[in-house]
C-alpha atoms as a PDB file:
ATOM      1  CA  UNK A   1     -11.687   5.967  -3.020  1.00  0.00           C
ATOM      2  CA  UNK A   2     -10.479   9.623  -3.068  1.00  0.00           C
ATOM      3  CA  UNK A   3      -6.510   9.682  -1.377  1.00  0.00           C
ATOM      4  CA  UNK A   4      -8.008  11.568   1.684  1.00  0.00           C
ATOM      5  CA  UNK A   5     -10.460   8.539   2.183  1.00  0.00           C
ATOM      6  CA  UNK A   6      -7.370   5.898   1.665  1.00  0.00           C
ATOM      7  CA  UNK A   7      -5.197   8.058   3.785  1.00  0.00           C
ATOM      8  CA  UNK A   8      -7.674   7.732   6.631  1.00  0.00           C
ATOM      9  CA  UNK A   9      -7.893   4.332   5.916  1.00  0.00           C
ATOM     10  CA  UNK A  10      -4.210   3.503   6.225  1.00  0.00           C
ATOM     11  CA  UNK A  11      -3.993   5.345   9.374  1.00  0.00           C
ATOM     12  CA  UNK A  12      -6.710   3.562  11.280  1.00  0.00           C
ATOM     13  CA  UNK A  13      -4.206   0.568  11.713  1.00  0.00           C
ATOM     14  CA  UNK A  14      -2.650  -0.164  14.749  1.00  0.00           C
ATOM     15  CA  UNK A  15       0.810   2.015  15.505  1.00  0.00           C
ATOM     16  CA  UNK A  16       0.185   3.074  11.894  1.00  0.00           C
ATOM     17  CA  UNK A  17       2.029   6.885  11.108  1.00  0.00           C
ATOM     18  CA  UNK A  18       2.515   8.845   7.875  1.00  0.00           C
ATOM     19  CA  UNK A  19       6.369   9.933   7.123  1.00  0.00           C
ATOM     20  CA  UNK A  20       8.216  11.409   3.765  1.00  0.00           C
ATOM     21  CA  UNK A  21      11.196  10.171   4.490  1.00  0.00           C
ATOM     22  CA  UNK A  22      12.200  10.041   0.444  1.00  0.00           C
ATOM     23  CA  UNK A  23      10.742  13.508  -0.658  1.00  0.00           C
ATOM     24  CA  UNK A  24       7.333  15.768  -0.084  1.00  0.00           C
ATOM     25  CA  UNK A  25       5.303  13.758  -2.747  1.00  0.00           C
ATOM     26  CA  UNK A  26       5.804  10.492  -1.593  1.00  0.00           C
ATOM     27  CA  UNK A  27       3.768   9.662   1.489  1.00  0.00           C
ATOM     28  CA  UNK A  28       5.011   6.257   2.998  1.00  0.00           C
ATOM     29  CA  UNK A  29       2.885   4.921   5.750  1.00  0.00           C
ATOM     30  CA  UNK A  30       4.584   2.955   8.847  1.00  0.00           C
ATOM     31  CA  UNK A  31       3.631   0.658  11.013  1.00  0.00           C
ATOM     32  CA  UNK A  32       5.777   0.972  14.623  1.00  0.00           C
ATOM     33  CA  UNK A  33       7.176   2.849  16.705  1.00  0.00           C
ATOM     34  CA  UNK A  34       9.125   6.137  15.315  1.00  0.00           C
ATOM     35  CA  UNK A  35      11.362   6.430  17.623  1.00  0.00           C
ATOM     36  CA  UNK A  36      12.981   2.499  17.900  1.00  0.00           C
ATOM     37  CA  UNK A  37      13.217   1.358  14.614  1.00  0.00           C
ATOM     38  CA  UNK A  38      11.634   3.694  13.017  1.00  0.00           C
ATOM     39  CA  UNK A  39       8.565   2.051  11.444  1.00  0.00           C
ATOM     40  CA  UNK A  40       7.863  -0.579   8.547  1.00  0.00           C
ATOM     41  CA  UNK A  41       6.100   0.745   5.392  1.00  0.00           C
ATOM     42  CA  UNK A  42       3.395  -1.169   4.239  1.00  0.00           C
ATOM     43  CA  UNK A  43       1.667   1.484   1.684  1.00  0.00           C
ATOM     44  CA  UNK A  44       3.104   4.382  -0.303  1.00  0.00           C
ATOM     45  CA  UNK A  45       1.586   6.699  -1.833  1.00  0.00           C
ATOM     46  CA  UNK A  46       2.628   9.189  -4.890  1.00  0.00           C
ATOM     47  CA  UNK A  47       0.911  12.431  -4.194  1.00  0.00           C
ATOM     48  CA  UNK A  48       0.150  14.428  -6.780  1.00  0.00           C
ATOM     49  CA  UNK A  49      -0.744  11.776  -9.502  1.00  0.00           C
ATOM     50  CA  UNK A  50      -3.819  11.632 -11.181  1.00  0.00           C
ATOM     51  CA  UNK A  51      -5.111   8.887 -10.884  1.00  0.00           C
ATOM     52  CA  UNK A  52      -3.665   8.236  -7.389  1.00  0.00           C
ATOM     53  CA  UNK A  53      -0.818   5.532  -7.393  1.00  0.00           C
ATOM     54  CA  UNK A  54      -0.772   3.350  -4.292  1.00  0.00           C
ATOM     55  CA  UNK A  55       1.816   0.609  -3.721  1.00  0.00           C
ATOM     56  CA  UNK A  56       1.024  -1.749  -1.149  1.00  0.00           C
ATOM     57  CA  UNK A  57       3.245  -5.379   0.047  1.00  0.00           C
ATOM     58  CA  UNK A  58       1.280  -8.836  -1.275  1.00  0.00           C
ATOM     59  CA  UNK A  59       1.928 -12.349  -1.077  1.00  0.00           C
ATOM     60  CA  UNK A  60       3.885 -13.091  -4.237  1.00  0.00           C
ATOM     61  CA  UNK A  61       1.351 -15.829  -6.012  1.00  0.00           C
ATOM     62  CA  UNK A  62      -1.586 -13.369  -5.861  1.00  0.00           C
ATOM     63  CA  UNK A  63       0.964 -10.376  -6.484  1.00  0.00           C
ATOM     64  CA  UNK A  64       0.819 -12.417 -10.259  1.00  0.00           C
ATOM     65  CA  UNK A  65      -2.856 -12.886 -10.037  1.00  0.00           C
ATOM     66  CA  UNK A  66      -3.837  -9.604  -9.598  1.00  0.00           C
ATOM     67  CA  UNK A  67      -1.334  -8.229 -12.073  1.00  0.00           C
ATOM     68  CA  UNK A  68      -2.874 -10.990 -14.702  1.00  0.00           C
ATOM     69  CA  UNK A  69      -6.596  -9.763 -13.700  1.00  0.00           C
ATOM     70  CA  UNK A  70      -6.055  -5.643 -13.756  1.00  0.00           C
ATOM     71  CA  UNK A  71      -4.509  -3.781 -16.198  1.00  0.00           C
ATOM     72  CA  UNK A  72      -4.241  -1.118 -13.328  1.00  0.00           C
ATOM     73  CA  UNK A  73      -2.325  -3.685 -11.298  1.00  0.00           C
ATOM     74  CA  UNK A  74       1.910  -2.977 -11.741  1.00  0.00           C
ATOM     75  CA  UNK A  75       4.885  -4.680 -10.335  1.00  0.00           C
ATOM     76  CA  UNK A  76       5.826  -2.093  -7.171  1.00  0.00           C
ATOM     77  CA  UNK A  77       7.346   1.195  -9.116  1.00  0.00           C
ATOM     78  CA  UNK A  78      10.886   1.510  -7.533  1.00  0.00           C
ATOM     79  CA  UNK A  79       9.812  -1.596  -5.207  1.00  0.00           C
ATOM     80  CA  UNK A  80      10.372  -5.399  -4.783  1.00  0.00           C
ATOM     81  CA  UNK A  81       8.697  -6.419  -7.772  1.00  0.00           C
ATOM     82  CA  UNK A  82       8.206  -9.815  -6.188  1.00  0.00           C
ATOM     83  CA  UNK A  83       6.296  -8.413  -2.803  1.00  0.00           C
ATOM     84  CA  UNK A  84       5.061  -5.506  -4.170  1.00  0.00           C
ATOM     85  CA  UNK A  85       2.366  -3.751  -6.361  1.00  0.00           C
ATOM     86  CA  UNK A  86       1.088  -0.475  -7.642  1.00  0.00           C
ATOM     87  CA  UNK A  87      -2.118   0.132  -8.043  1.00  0.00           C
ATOM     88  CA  UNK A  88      -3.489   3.053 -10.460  1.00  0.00           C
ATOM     89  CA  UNK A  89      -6.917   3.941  -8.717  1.00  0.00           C
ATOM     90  CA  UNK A  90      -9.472   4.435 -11.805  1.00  0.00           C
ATOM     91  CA  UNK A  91     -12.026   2.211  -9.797  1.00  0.00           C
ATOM     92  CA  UNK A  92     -11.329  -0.783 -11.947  1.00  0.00           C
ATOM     93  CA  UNK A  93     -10.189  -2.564  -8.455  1.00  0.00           C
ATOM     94  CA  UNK A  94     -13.236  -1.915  -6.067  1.00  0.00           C
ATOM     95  CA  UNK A  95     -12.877   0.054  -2.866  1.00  0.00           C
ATOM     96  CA  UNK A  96     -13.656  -2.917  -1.019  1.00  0.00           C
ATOM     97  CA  UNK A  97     -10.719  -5.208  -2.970  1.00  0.00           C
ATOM     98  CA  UNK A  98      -8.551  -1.989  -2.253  1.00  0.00           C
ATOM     99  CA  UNK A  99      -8.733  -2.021   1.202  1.00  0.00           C
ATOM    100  CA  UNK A 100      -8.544  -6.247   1.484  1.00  0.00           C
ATOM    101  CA  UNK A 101      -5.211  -5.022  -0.507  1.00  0.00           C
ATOM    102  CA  UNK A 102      -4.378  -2.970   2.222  1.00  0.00           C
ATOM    103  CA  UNK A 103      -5.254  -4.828   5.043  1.00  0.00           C
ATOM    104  CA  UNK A 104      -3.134  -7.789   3.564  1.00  0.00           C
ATOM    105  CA  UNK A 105      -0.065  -5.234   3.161  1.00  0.00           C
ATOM    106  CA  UNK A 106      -0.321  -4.094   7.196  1.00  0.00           C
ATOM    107  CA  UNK A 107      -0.832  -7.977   8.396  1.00  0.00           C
ATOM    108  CA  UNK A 108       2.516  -8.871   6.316  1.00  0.00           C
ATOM    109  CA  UNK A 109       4.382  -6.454   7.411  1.00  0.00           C
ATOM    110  CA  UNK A 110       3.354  -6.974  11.218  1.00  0.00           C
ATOM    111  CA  UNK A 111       4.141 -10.773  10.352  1.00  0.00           C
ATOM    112  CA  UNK A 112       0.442 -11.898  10.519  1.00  0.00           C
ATOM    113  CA  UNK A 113       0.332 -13.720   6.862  1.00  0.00           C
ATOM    114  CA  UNK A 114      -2.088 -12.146   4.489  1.00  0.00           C
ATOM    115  CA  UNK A 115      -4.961 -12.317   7.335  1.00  0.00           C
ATOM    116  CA  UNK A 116      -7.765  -9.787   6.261  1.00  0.00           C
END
């Protein structure tokens, strides 16, 4: 998936919004409400990487599975290491196992478990 494809993806959620709240190359999507508490992230994104970095919340016991299964699988850079993951977009995880990933990120962070 090309970032303009994920972006859209991410922002098909529910309540989901983009924000740079650290700096212009790192686009953090939010889920909630901008004004009350200002949103939960549950995917960043570094712009401007080649391959595209995307860091998305995961349960922590398949955190370690997919991390043993893809080389292009990190602990989250600058993140929880525990909860989090960074995923170098080669294609070596499938667009469809990206956005399971994704969906799992959103449903943890709106405290629905890792339904997908």
């Amino acid at each position: 998936m090309k970032h303009k494809e994920i972006e859209e993806y991410l922002l098909s959620f529910p309540n989901s919004w983009l924000d740079y709240p650290f700096d212009e190359t790192t686009a953090v999507y939010k889920v909630g409400h901008k004004d009350e508490d200002g949103g939960k992230m549950f995917a960043l994104i570094a712009e401007n990487t080649n391959p595209l970095r995307i860091s998305l919340k995961c349960d922590p016991n398949l955190s370690l599975k997919l991390r043993e299964e893809y080389e292009t699988v990190l602990p989250g850079y600058h993140l929880n290491k525990k909860h989090w993951n960074t995923i170098i977009c080669t294609g070596q995880v499938s667009d469809d196992d990206l956005k399971s990933l994704i969906n799992i990120s959103y449903n943890l962070v709106i405290g629905q478990g890792a339904v997908s």
